[in-house]
N, C-alpha and C. Protein backbone atom coordinates (compact mmCIF):
# COMPACT_ATOMS: atom_id res chain seq x y z
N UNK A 1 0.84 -1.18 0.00
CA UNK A 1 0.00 0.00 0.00
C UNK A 1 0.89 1.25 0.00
N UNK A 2 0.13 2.35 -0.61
CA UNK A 2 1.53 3.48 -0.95
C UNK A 2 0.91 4.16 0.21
N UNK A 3 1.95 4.65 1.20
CA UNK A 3 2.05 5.51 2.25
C UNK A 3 2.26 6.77 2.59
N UNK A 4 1.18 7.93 3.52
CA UNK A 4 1.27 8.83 3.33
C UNK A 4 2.37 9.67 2.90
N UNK A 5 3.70 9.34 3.34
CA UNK A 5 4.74 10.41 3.38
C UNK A 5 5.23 10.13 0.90
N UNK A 6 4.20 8.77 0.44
CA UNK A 6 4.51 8.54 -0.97
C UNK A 6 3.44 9.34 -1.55
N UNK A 7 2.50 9.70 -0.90
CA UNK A 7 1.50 10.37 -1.83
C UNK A 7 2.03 11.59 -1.22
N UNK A 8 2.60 12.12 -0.27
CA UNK A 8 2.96 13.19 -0.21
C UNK A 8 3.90 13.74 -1.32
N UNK A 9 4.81 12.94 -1.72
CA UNK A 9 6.00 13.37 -2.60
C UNK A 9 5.38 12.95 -3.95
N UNK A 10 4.05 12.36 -4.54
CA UNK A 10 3.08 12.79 -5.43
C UNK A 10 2.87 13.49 -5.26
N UNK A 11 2.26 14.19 -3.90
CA UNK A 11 1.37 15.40 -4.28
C UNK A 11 2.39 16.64 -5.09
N UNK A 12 3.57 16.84 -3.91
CA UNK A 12 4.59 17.95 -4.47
C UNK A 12 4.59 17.87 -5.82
N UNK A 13 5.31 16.43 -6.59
CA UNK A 13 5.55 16.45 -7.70
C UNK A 13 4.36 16.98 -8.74
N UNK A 14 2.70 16.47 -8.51
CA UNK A 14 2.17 17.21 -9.46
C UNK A 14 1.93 18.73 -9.28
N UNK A 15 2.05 19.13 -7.78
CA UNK A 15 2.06 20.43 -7.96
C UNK A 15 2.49 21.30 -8.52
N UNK A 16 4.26 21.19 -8.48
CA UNK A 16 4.90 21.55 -9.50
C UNK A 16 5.06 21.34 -11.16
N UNK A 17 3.90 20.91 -10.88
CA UNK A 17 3.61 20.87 -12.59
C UNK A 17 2.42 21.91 -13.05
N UNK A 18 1.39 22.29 -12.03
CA UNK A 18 0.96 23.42 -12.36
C UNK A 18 1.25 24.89 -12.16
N UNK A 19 0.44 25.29 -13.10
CA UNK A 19 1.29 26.68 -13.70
C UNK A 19 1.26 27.67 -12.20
N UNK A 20 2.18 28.58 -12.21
CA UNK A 20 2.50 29.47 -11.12
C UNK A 20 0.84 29.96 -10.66
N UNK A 21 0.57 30.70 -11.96
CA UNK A 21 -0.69 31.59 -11.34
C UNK A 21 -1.80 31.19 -11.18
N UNK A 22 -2.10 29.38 -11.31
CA UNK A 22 -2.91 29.47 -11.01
C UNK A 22 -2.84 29.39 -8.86
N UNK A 23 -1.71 29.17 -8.72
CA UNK A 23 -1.69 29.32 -6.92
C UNK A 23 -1.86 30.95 -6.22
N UNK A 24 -2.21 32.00 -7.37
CA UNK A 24 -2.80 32.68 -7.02
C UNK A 24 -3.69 33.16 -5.83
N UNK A 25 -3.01 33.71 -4.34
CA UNK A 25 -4.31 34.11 -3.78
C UNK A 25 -4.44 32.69 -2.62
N UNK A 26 -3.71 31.92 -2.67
CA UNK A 26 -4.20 30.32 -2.59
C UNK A 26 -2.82 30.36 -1.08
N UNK A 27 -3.30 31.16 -0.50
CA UNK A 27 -2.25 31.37 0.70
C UNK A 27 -1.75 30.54 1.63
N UNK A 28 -3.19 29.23 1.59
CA UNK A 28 -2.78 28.40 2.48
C UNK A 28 -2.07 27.29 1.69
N UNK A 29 -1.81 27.61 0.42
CA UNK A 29 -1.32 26.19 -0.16
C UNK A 29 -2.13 24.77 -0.27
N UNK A 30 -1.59 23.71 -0.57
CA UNK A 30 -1.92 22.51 -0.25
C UNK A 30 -1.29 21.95 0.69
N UNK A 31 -2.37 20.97 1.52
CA UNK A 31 -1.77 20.45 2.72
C UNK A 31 -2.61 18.91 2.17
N UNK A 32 -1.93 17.82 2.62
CA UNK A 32 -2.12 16.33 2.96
C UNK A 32 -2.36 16.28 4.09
N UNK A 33 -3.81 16.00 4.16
CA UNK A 33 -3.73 15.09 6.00
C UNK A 33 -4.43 13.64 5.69
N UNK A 34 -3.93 13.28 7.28
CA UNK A 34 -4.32 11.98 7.06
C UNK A 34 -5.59 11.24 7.08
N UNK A 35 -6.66 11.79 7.45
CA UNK A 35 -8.01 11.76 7.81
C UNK A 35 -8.54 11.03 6.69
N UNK A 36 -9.34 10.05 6.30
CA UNK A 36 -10.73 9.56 6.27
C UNK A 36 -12.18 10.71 6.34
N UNK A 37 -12.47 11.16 5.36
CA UNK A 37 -13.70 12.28 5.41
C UNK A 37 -14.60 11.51 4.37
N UNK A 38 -15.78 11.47 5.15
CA UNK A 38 -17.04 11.14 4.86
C UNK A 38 -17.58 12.27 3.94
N UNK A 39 -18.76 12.28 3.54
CA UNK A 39 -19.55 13.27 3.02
C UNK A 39 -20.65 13.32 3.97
N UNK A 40 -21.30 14.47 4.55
CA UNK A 40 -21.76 14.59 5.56
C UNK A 40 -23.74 13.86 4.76
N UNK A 41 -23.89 13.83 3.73
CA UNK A 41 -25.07 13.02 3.08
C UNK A 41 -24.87 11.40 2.35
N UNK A 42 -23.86 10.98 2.68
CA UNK A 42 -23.40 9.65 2.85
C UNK A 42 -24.76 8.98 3.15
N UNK A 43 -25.53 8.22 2.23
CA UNK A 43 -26.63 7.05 2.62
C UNK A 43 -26.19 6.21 3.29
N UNK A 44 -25.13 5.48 3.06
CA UNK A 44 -24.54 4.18 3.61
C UNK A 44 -22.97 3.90 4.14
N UNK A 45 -22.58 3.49 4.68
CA UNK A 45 -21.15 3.75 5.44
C UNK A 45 -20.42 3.27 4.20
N UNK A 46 -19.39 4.10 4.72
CA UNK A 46 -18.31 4.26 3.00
C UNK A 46 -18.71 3.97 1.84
N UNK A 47 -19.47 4.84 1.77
CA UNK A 47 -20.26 5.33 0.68
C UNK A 47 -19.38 6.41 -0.24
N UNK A 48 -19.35 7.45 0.38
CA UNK A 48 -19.33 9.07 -0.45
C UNK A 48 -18.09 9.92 0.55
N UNK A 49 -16.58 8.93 0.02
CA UNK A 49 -15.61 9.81 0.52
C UNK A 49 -15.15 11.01 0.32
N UNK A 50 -14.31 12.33 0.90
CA UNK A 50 -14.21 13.03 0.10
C UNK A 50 -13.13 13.33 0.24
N UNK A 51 -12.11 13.44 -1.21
CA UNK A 51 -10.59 13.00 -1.54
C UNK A 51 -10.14 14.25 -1.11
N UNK A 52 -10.46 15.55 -1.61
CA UNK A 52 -10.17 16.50 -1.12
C UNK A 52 -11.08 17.83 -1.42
N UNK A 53 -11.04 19.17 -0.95
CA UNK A 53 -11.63 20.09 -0.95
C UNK A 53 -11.24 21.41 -0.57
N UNK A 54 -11.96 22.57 -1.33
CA UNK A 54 -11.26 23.85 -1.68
C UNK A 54 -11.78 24.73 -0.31
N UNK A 55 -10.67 25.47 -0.05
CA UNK A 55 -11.64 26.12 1.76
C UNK A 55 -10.79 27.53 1.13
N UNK A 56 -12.65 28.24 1.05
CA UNK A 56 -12.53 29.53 0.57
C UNK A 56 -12.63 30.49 2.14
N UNK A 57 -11.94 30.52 2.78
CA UNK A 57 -11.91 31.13 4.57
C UNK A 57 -11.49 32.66 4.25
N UNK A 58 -12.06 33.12 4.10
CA UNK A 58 -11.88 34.75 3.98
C UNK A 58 -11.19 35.12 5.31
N UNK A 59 -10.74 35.81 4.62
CA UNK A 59 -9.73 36.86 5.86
C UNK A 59 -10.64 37.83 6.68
N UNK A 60 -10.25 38.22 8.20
CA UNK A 60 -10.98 38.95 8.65
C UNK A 60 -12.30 38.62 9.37
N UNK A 61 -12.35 36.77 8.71
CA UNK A 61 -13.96 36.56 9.51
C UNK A 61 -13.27 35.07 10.31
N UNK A 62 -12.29 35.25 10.71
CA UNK A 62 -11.55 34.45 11.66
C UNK A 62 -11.49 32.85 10.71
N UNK A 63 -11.58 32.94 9.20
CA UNK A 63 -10.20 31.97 8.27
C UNK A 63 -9.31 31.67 8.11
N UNK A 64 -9.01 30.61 7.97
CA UNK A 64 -7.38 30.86 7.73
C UNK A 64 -7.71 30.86 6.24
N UNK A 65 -7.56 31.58 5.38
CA UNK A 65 -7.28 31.71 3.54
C UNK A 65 -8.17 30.96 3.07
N UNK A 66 -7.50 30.47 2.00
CA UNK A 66 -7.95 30.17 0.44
C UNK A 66 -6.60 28.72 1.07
N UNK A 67 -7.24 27.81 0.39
CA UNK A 67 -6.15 26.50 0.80
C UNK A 67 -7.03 25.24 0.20
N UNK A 68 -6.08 24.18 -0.21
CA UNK A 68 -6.61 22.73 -0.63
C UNK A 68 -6.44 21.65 0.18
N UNK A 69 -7.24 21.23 0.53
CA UNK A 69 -6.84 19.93 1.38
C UNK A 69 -7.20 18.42 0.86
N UNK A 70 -6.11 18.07 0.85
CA UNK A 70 -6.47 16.40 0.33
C UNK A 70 -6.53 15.08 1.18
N UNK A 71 -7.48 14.53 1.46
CA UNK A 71 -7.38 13.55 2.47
C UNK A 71 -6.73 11.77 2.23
N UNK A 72 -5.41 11.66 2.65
CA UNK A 72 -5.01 10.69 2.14
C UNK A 72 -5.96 9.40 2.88
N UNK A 73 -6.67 9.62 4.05
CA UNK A 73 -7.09 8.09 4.89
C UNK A 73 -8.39 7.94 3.63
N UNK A 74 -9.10 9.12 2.93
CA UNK A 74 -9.83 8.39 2.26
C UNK A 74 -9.77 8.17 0.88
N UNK A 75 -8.30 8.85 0.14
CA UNK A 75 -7.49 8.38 -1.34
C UNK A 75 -7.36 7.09 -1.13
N UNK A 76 -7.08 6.58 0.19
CA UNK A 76 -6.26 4.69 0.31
C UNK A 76 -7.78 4.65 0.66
N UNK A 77 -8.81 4.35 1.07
CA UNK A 77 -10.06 3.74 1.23
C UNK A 77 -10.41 3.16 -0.18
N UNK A 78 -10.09 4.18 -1.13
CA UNK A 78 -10.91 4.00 -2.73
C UNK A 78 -9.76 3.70 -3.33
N UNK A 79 -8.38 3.85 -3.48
CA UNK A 79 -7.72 3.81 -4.37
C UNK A 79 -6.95 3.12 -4.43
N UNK A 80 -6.40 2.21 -3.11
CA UNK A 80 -5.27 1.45 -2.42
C UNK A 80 -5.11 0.63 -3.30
N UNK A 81 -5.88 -0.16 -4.21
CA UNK A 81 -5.57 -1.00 -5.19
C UNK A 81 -4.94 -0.79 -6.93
N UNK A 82 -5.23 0.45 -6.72
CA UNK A 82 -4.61 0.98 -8.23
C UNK A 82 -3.42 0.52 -8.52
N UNK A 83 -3.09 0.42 -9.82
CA UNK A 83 -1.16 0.77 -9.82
C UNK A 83 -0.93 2.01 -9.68
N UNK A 84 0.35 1.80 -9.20
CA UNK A 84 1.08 3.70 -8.77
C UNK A 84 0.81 4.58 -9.72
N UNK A 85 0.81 4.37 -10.78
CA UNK A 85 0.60 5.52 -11.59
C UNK A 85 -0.74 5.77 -11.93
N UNK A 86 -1.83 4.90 -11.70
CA UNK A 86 -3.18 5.04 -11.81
C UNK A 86 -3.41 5.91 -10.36
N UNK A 87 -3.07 5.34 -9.49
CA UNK A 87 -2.95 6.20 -8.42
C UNK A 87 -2.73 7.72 -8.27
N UNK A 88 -1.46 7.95 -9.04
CA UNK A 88 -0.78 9.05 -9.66
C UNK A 88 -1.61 10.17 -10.13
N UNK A 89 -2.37 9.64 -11.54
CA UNK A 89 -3.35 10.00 -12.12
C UNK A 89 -4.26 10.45 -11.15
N UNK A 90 -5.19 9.60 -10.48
CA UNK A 90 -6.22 9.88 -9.83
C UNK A 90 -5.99 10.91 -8.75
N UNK A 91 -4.82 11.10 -8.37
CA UNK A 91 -4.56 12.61 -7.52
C UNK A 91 -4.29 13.67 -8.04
N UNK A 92 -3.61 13.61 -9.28
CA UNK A 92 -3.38 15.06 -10.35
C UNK A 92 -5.30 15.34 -10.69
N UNK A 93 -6.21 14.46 -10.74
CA UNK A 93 -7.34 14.61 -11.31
C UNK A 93 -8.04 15.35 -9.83
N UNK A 94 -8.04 14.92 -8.86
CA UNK A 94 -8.90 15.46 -7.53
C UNK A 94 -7.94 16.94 -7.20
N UNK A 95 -6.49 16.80 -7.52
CA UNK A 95 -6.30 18.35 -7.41
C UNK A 95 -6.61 19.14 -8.15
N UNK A 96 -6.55 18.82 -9.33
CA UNK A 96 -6.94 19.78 -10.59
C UNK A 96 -8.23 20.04 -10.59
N UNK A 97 -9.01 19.00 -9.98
CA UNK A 97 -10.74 19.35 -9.44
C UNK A 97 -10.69 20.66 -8.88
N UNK A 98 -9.80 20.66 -7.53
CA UNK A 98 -9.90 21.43 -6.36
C UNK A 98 -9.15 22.89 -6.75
N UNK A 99 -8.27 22.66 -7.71
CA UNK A 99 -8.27 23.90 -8.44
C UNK A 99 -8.77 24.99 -8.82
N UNK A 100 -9.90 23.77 -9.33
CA UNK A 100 -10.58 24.80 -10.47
C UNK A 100 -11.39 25.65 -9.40
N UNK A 101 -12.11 24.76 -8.44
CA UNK A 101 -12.97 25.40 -7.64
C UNK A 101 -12.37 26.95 -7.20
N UNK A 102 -10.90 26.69 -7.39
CA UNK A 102 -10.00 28.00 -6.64
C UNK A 102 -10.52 28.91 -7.78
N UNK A 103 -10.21 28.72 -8.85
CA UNK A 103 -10.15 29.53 -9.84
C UNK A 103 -10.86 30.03 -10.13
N UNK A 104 -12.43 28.96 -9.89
CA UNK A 104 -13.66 29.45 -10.04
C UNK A 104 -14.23 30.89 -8.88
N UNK A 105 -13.46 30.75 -8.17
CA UNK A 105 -13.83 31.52 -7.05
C UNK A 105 -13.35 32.91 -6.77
N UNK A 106 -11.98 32.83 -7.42
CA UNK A 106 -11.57 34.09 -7.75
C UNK A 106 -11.96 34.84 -8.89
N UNK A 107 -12.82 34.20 -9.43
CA UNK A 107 -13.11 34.66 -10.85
C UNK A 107 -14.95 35.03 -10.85
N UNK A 108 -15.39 34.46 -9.03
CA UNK A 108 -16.98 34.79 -9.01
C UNK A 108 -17.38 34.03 -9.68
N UNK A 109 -17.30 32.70 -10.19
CA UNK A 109 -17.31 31.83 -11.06
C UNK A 109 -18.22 30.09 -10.07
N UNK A 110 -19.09 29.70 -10.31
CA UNK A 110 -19.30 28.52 -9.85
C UNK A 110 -19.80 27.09 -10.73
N UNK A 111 -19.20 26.98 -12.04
CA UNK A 111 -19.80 25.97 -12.76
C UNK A 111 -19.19 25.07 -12.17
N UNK A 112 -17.92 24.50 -11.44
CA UNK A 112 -17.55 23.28 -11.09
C UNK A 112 -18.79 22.83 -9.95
N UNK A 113 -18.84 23.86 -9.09
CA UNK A 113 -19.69 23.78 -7.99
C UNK A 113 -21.17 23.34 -8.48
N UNK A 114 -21.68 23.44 -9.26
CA UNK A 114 -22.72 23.80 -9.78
C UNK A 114 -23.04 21.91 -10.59
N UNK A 115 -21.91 21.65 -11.18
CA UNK A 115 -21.96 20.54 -11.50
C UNK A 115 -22.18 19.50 -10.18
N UNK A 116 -21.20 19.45 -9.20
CA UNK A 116 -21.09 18.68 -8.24
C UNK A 116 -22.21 18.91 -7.74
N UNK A 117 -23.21 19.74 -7.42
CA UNK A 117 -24.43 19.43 -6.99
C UNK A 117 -24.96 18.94 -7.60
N UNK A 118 -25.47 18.99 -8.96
CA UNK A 118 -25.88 17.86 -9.72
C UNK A 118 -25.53 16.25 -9.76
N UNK A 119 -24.65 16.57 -9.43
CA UNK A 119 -23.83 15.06 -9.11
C UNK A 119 -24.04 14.35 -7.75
N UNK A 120 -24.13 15.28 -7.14
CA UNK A 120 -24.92 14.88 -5.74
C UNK A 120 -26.19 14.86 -5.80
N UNK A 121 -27.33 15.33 -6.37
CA UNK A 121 -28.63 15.52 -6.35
C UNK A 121 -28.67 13.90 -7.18
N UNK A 122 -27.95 13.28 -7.95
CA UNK A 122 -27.96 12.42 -8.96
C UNK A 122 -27.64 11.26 -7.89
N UNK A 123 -27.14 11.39 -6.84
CA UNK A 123 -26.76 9.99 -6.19
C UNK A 123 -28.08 10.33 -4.88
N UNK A 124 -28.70 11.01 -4.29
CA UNK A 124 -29.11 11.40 -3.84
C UNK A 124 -31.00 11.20 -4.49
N UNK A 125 -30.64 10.79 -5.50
CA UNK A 125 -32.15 10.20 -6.18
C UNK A 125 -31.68 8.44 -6.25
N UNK A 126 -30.98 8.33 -6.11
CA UNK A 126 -31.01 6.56 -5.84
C UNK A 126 -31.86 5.73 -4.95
N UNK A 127 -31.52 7.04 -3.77
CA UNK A 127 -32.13 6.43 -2.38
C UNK A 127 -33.40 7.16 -2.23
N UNK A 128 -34.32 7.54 -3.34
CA UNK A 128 -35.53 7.79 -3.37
C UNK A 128 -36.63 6.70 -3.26
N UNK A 129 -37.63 6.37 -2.85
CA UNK A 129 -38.67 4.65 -3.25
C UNK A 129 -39.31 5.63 -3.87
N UNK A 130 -39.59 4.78 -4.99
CA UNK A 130 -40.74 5.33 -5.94
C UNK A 130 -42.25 5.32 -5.17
């Protein structure tokens, strides 16, 4: 199983592959923790992990920034079986998610957001009875 301190030195490496500006503004950086995060509308236990997410914390209303957080306890819940580089992949894809949300946000912008509720409203009709 690849171990936090290996997806850590993934994470660096794809970071530095994106472009300067988009870290724009993005004060808190990216951080890896180790946590396991649920989705707080989870139907069923380990169900609806969440790999990582954009924390828009404004200054002044007791935030810390603009920052990405990626949760490695629940990347290894879903992903532990990949090969490394599928692995690889699948974390350049959840940061570049969490990106955009940045980007979207500095820009007053919410189509990523906008999708993911749909995407949630879409799993969220499963557990409807007709």
């Amino acid at each position: 199983m690849i171990t936090f301190d290996e997806v850590g030195i993934m994470l660096d490496e794809i970071a530095e592959e994106i472009p300067e500006d988009f870290y724009r503004e993005l004060n808190g950086g990216i951080i890896l923790l180790p946590d396991i995060k649920m989705h707080p509308e989870s139907k069923r236990p380990e169900d609806l992990y969440i790999l990582g997410e954009y924390h828009n914390d404004r200054k002044g209303y007791g935030g810390l920034g603009r920052y990405i957080a990626i949760y490695y306890g629940s990347f290894i819940r879903v992903y532990a079986n990949l090969p490394r580089e599928q692995q690889r992949e699948t974390l350049r894809n959840v940061l570049i998610h969490e990106f955009t949300h940045h980007l979207e946000s500095l820009a007053g912008e919410e189509g990523l957001a906008i999708k993911d509720a749909v995407e949630l409203e879409q799993y969220r009709q499963k557990f409807i009875k007709p």
